[in-house]
N, C-alpha and C. Protein backbone atom coordinates (compact mmCIF):
# COMPACT_ATOMS: atom_id res chain seq x y z
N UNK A 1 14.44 -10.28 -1.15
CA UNK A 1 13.67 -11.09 -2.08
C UNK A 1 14.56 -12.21 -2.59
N UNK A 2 14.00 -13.56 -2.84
CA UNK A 2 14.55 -14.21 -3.47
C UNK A 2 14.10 -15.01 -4.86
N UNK A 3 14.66 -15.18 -5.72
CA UNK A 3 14.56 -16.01 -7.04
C UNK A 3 14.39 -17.31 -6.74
N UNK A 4 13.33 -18.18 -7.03
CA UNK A 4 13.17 -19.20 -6.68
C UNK A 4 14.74 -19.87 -7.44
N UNK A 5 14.98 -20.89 -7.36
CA UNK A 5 16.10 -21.77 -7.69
C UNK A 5 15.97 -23.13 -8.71
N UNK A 6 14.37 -23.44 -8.78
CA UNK A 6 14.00 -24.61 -9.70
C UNK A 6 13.42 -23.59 -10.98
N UNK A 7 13.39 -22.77 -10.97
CA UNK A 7 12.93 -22.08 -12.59
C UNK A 7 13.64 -20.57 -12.26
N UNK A 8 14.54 -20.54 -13.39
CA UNK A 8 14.95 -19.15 -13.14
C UNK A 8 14.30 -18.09 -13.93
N UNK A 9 13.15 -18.49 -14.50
CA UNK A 9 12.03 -16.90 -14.97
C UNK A 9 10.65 -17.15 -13.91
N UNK A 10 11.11 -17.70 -13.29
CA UNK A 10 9.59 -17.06 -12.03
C UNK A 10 10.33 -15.83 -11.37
N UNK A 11 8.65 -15.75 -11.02
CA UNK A 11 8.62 -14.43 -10.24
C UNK A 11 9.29 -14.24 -9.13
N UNK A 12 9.56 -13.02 -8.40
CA UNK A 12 10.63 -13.05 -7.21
C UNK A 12 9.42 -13.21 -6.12
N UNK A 13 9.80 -13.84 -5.09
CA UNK A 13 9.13 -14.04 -3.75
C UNK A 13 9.86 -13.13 -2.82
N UNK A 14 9.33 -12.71 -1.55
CA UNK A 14 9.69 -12.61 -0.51
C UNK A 14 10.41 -13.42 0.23
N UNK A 15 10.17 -14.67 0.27
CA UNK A 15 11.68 -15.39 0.43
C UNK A 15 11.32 -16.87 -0.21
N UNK A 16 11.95 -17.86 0.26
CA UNK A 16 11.86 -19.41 -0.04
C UNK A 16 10.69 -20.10 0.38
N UNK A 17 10.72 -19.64 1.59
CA UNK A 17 9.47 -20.47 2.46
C UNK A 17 7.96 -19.72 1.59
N UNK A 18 7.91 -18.83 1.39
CA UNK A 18 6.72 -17.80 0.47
C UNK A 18 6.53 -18.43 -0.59
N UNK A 19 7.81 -18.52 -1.36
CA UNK A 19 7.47 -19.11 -2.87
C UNK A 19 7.00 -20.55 -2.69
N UNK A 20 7.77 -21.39 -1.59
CA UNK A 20 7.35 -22.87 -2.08
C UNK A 20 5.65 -22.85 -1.14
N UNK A 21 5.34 -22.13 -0.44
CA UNK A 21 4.24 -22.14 0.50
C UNK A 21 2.68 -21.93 -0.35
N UNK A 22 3.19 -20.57 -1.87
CA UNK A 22 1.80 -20.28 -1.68
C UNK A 22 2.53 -20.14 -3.50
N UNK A 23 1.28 -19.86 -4.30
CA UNK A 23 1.21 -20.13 -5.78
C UNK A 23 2.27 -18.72 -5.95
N UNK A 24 3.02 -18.67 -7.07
CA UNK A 24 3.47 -17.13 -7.56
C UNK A 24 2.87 -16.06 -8.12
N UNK A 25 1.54 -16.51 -8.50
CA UNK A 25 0.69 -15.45 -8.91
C UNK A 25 0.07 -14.78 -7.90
N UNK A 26 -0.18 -15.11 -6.67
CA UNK A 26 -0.66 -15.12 -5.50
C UNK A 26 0.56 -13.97 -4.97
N UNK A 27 2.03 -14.52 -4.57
CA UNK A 27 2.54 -14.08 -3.95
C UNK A 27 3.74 -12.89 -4.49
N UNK A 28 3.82 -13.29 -6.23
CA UNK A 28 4.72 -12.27 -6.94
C UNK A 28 4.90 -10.94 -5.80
N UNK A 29 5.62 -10.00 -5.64
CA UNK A 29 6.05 -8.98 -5.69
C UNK A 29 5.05 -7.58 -6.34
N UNK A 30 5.20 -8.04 -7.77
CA UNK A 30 5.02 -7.18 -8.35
C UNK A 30 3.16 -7.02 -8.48
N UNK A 31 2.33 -8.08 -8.16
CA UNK A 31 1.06 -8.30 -7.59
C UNK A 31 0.73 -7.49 -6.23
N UNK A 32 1.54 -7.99 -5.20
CA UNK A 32 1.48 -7.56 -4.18
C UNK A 32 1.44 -5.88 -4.01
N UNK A 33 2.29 -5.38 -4.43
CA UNK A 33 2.91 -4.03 -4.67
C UNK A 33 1.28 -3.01 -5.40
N UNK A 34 1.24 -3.54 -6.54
CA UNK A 34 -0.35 -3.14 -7.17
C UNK A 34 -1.43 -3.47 -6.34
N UNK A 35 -1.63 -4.09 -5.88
CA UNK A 35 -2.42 -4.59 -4.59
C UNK A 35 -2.81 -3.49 -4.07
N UNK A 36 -1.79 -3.73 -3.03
CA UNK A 36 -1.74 -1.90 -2.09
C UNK A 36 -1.74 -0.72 -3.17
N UNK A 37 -1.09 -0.82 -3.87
CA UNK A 37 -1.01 0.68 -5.08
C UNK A 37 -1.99 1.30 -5.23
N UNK A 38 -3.15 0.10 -5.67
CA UNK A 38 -4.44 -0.03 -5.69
C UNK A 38 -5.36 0.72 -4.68
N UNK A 39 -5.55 0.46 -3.41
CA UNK A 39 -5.94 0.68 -2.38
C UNK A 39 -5.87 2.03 -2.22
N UNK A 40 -4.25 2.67 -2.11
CA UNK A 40 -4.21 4.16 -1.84
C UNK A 40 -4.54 4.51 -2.90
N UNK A 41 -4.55 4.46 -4.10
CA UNK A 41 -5.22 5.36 -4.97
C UNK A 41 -6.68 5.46 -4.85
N UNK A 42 -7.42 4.26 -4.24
CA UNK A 42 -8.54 4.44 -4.22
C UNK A 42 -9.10 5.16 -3.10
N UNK A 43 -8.27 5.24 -2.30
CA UNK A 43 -8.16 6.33 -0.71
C UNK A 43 -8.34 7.86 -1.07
N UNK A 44 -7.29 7.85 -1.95
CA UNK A 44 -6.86 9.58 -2.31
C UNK A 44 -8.28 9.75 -3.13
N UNK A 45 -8.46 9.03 -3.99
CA UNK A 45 -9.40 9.74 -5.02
C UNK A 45 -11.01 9.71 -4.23
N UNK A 46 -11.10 9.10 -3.23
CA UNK A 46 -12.23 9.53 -2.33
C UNK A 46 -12.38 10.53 -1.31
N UNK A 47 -10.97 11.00 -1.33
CA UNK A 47 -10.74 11.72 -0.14
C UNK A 47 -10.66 11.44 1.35
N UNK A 48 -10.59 9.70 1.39
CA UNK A 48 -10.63 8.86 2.82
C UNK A 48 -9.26 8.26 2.76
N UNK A 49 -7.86 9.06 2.15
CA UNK A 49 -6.54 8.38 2.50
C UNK A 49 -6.19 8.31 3.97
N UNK A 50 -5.63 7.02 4.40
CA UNK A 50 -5.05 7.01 5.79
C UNK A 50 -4.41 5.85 5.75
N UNK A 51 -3.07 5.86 6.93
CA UNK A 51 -2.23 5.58 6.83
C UNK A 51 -2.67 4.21 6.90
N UNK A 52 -3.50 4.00 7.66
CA UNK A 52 -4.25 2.23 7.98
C UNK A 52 -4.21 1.59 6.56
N UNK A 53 -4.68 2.39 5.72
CA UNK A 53 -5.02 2.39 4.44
C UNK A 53 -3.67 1.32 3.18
N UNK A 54 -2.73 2.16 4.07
CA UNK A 54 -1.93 1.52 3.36
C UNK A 54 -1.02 -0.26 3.77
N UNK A 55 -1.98 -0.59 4.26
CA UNK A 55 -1.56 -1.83 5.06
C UNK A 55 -1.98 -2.49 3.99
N UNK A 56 -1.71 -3.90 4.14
CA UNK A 56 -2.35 -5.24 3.61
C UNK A 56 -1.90 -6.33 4.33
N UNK A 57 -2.97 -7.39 4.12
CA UNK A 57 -2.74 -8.72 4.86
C UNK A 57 -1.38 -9.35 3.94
N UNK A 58 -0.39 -10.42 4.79
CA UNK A 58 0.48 -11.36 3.57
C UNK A 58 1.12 -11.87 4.44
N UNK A 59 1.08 -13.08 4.49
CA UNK A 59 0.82 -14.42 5.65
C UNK A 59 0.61 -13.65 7.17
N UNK A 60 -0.24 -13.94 7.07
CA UNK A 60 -1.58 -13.50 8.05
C UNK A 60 -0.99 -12.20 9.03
N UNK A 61 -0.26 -11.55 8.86
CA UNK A 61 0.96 -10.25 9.28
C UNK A 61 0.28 -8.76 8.55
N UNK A 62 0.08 -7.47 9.39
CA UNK A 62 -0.36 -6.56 8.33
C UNK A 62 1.29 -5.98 8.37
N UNK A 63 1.22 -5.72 7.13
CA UNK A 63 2.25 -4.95 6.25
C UNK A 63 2.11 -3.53 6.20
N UNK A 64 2.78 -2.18 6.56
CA UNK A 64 2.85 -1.32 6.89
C UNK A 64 3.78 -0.80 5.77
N UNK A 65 3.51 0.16 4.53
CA UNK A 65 4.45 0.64 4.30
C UNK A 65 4.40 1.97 3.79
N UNK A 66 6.10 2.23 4.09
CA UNK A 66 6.59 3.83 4.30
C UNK A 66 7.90 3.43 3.91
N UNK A 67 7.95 5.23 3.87
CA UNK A 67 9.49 4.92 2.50
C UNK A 67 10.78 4.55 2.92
N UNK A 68 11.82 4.23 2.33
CA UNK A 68 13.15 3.48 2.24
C UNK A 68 13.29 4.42 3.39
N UNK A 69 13.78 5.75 2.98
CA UNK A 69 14.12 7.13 4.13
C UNK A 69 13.46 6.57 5.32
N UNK A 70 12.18 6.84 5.41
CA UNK A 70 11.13 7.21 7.18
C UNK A 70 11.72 5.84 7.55
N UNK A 71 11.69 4.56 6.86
CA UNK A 71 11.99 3.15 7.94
C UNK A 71 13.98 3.13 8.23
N UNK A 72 14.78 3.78 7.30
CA UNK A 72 16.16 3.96 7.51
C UNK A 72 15.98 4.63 8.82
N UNK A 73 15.39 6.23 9.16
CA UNK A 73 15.44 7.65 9.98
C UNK A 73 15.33 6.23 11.43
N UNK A 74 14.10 5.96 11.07
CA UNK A 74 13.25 4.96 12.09
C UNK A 74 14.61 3.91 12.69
N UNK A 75 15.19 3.38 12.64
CA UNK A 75 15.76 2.19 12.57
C UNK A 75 17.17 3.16 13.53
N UNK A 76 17.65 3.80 12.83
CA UNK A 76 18.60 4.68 13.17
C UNK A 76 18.19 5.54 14.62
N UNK A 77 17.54 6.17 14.59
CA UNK A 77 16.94 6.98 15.70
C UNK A 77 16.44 5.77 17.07
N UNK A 78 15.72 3.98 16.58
CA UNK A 78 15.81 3.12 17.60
C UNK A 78 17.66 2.84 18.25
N UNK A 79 18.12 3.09 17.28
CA UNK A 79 19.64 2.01 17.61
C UNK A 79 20.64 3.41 18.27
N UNK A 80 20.29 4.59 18.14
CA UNK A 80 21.13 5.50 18.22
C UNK A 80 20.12 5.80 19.99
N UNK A 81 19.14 5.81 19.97
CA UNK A 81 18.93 6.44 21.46
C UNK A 81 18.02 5.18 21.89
N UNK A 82 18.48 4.02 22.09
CA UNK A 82 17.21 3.07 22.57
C UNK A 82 16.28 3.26 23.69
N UNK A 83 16.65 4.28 24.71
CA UNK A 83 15.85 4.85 25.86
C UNK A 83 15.06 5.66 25.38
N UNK A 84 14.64 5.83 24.59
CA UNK A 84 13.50 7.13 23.59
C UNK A 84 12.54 6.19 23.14
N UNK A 85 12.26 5.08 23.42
CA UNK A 85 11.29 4.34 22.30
C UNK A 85 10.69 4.81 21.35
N UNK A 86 11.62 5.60 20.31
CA UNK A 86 10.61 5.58 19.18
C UNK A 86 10.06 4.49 18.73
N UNK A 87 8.65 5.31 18.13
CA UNK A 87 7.65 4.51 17.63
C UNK A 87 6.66 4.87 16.25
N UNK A 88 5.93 4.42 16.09
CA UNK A 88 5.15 4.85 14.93
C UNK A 88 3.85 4.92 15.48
N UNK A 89 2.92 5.42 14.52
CA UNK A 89 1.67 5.26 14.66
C UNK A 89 0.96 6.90 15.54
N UNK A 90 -0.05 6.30 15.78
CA UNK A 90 -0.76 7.81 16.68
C UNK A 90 -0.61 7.94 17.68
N UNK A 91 -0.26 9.42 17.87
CA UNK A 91 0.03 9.49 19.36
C UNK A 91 -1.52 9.77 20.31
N UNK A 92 -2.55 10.81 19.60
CA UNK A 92 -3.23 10.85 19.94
C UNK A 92 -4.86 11.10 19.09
N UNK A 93 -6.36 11.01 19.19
CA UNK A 93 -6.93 11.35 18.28
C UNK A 93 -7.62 12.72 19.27
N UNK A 94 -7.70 13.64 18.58
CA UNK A 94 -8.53 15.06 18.98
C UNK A 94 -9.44 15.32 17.66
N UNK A 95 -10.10 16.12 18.49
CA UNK A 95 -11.37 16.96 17.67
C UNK A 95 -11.50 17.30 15.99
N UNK A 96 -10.40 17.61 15.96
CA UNK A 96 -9.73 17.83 14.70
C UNK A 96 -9.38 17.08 13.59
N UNK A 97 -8.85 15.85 14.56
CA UNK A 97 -8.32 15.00 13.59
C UNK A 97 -7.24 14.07 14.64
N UNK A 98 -6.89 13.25 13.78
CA UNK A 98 -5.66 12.35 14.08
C UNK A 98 -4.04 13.00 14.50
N UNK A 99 -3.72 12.80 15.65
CA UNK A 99 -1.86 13.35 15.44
C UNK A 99 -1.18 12.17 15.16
N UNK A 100 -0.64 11.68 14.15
CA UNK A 100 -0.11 10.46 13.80
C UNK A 100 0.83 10.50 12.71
N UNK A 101 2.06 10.92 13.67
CA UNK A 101 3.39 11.30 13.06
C UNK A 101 4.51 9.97 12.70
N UNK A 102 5.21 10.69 11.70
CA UNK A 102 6.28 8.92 11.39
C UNK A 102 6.66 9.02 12.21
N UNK A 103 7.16 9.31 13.09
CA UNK A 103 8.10 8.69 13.73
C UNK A 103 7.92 9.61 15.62
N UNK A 104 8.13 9.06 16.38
CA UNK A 104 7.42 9.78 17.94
C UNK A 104 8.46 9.34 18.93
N UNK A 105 8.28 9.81 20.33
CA UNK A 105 8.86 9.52 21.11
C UNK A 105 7.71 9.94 22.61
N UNK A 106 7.33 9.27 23.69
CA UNK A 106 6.30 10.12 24.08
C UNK A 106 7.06 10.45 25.26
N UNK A 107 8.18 9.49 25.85
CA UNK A 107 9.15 9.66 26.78
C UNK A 107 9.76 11.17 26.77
N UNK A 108 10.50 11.55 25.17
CA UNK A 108 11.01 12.36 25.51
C UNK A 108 9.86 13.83 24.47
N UNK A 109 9.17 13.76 24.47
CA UNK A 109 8.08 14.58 23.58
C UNK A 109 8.87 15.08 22.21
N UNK A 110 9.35 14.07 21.99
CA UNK A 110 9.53 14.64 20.01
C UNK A 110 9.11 14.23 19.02
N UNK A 111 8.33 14.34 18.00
CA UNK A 111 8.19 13.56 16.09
C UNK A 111 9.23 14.20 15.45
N UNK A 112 9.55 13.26 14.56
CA UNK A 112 9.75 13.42 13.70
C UNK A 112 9.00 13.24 12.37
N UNK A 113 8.61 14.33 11.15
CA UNK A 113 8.24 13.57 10.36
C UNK A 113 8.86 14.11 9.12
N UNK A 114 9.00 13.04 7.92
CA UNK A 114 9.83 12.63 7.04
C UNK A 114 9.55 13.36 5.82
N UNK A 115 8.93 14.37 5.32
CA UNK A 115 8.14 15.02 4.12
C UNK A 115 8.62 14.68 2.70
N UNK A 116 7.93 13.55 2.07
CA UNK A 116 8.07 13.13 0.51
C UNK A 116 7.28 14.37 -0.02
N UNK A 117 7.41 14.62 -1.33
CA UNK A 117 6.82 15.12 -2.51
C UNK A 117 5.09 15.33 -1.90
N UNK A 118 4.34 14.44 -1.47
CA UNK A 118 2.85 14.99 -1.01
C UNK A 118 2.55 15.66 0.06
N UNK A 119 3.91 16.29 0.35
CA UNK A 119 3.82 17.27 1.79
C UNK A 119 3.51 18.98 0.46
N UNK A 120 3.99 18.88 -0.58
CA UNK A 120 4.32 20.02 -1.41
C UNK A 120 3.52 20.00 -3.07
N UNK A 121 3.36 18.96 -3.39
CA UNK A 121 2.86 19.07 -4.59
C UNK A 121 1.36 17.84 -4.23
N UNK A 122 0.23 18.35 -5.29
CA UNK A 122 -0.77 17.87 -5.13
C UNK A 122 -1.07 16.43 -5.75
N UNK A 123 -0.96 15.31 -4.86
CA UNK A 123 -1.21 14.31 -5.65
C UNK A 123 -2.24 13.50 -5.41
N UNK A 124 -2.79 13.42 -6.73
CA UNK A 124 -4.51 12.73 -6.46
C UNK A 124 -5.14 13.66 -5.50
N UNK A 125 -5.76 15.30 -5.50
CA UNK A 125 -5.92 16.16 -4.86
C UNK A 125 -5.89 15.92 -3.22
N UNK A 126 -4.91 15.31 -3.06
CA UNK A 126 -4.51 15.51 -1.27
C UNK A 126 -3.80 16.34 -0.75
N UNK A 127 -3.10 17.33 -0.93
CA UNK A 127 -2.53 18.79 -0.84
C UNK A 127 -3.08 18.97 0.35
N UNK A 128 -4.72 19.55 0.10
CA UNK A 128 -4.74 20.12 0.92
C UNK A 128 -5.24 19.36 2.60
N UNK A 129 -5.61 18.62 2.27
CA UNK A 129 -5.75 17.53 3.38
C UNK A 129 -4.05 17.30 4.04
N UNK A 130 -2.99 17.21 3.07
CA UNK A 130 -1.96 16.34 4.17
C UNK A 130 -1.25 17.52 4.47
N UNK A 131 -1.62 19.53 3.95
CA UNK A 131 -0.92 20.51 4.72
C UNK A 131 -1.42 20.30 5.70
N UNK A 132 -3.42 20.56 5.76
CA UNK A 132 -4.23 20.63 7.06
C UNK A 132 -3.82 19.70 8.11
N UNK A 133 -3.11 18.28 7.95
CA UNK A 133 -2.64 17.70 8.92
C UNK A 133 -1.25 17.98 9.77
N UNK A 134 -0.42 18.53 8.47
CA UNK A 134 0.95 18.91 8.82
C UNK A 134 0.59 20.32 10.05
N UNK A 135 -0.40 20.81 9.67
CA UNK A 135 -0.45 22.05 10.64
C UNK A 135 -0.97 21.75 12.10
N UNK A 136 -2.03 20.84 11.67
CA UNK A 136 -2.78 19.93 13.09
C UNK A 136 -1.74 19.23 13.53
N UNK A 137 -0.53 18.70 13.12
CA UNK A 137 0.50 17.61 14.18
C UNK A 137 1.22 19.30 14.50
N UNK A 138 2.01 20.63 13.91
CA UNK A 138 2.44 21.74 14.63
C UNK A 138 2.08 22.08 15.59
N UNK A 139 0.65 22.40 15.56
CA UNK A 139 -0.12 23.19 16.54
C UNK A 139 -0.47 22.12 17.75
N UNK A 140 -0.70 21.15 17.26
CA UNK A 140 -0.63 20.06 18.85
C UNK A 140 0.61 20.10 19.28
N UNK A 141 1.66 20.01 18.85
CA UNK A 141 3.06 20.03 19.40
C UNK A 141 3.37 21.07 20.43
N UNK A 142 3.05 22.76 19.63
CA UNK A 142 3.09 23.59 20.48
C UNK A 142 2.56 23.50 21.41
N UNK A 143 1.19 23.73 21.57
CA UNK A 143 0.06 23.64 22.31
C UNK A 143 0.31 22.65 23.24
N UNK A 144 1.14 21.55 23.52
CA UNK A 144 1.33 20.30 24.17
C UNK A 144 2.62 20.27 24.60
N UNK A 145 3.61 20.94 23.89
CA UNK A 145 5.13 21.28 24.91
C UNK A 145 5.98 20.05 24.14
N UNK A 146 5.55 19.74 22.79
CA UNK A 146 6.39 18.44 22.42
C UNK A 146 7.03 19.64 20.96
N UNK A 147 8.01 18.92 20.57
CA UNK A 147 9.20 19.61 19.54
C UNK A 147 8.77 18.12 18.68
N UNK A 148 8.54 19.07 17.00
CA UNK A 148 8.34 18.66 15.87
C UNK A 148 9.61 18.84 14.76
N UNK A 149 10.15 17.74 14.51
CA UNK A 149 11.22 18.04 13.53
C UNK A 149 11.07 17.24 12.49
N UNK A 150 11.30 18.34 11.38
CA UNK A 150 10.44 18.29 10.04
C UNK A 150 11.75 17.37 8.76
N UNK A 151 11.28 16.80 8.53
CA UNK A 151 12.66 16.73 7.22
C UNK A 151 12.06 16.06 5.94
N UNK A 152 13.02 17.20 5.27
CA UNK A 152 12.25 16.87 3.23
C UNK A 152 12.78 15.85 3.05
N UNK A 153 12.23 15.00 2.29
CA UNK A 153 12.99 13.64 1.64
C UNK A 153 13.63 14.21 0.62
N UNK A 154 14.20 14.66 -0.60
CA UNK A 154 15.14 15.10 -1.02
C UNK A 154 16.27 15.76 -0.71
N UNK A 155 16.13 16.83 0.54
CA UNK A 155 16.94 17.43 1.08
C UNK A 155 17.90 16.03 1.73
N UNK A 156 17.03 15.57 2.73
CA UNK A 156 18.02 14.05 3.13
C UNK A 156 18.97 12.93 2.50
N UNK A 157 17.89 12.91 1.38
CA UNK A 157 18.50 12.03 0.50
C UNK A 157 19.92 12.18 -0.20
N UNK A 158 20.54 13.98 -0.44
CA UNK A 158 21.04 14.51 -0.53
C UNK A 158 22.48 14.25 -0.15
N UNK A 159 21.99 14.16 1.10
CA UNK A 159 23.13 13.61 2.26
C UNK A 159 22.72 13.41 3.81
N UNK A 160 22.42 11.78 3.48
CA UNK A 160 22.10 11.31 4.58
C UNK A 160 22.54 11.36 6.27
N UNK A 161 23.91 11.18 5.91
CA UNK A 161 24.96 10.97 7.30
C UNK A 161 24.94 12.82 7.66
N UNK A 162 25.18 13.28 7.19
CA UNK A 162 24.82 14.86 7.76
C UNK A 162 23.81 15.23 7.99
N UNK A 163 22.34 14.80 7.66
CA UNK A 163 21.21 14.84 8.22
C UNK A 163 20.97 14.37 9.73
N UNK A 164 21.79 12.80 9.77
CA UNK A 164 21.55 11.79 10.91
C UNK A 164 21.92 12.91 11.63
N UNK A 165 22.86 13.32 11.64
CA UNK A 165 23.57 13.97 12.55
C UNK A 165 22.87 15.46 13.33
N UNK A 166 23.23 15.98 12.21
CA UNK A 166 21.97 17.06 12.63
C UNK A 166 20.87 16.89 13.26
N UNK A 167 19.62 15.64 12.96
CA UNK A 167 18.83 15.40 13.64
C UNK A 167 19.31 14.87 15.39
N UNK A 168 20.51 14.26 15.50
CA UNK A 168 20.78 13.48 16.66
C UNK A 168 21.27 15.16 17.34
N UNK A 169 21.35 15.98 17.00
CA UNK A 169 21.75 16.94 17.46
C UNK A 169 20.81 17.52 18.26
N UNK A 170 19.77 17.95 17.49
CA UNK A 170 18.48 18.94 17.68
C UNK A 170 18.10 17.42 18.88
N UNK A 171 17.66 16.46 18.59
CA UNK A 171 17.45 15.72 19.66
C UNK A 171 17.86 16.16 20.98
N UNK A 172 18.97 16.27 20.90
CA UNK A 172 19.74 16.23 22.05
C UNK A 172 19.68 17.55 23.00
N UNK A 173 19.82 18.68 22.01
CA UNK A 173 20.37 19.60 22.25
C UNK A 173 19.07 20.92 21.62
N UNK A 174 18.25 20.29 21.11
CA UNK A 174 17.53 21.34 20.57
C UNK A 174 16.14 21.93 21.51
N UNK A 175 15.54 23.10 21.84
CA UNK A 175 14.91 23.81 22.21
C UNK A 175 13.90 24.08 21.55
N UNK A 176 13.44 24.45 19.91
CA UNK A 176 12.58 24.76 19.38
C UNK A 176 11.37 24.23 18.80
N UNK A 177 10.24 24.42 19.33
CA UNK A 177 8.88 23.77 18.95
C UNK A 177 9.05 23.07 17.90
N UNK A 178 9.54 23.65 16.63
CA UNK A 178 9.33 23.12 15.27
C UNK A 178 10.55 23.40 14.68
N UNK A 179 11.10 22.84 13.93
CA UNK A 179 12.18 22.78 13.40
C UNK A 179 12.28 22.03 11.92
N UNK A 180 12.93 22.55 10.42
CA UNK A 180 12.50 22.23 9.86
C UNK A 180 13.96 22.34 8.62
N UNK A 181 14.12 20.99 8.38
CA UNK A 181 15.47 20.78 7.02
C UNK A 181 14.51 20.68 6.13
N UNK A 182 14.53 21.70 5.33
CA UNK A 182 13.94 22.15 3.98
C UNK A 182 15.48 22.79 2.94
């Protein structure tokens, strides 16, 4: 982000070209942010949250967001095995529902996914909707011969570089359907 440079109490932009391009009320940060905030809350409290959901338009680009952790794991896991194309998004839709894990590989059949606080505690009553999914991406995994590796966002956060590691491990070297740093 940057501070514009001709008034130093405006709002922060996304960069230079943003601020001088489009009004600051328009493009603030802190607008933007409530924007989307907006949106998923209005997802959860209908019971129609999805990840699409959390997009928004902002210069004409959809915006995708997920936490500091899942886009660090993400970034790390591209630069550490670039022949794995991880990726995001769905791998597949079935009967059931959506399999649409953070983070995938279809080359080598692995997800990863990243578990914040709404994997465990109920927020805006989605509990039980995002276990029922956590169990629907397991059971496709098994059922399909692909390895699911699970990781708490606090546990990680904890200590990151010993996580990386561990995960680049089980990558490499790991055997088990599901696997899980809790």
């Amino acid at each position: 982000m940057v501070e514009t440079t001709t008034n130093p109490k405006a709002k922060k932009c996304c960069s230079r070209t943003c601020s001088a391009k489009y009004s600051r009320s328009k493009c603030s940060i802190e607008t933007f942010k409530k924007t989307v905030s907006d949106k998923i809350k209005s997802a959860w409290e209908t019971g129609k949250y999805d990840h699409t959901l959390a997009t928004t338009e902002r210069d004409g680009r959809k915006q995708y967001f997920n936490s500091k952790g899942e886009i660090e794991l993400r970034n790390y896991l591209k630069s550490t095995f670039p022949n794995y194309k991880f990726t995001t998004g769905m791998v597949q839709k079935t009967q059931e529902g959506r399999i649409n894990p953070d983070i995938w590989s279809r080359e080598y059949k692995v997800m990863i996914e990243y578990d914040g606080i709404w994997h465990f505690e109920d927020i805006m009553g989605q509990l039980e909707d995002k276990q029922r999914k956590d169990k629907l991406v397991e059971e496709w995994c098994i059922k399909n011969g692909w390895r699911c590796i699970r990781i708490k966002e606090d546990v990680y956060k904890k200590n990151k570089e010993e996580y990386k590691a561990k995960l680049k491990s089980e990558i490499i070297n790991g055997t088990a359907p599901i696997v899980r740093y809790y």
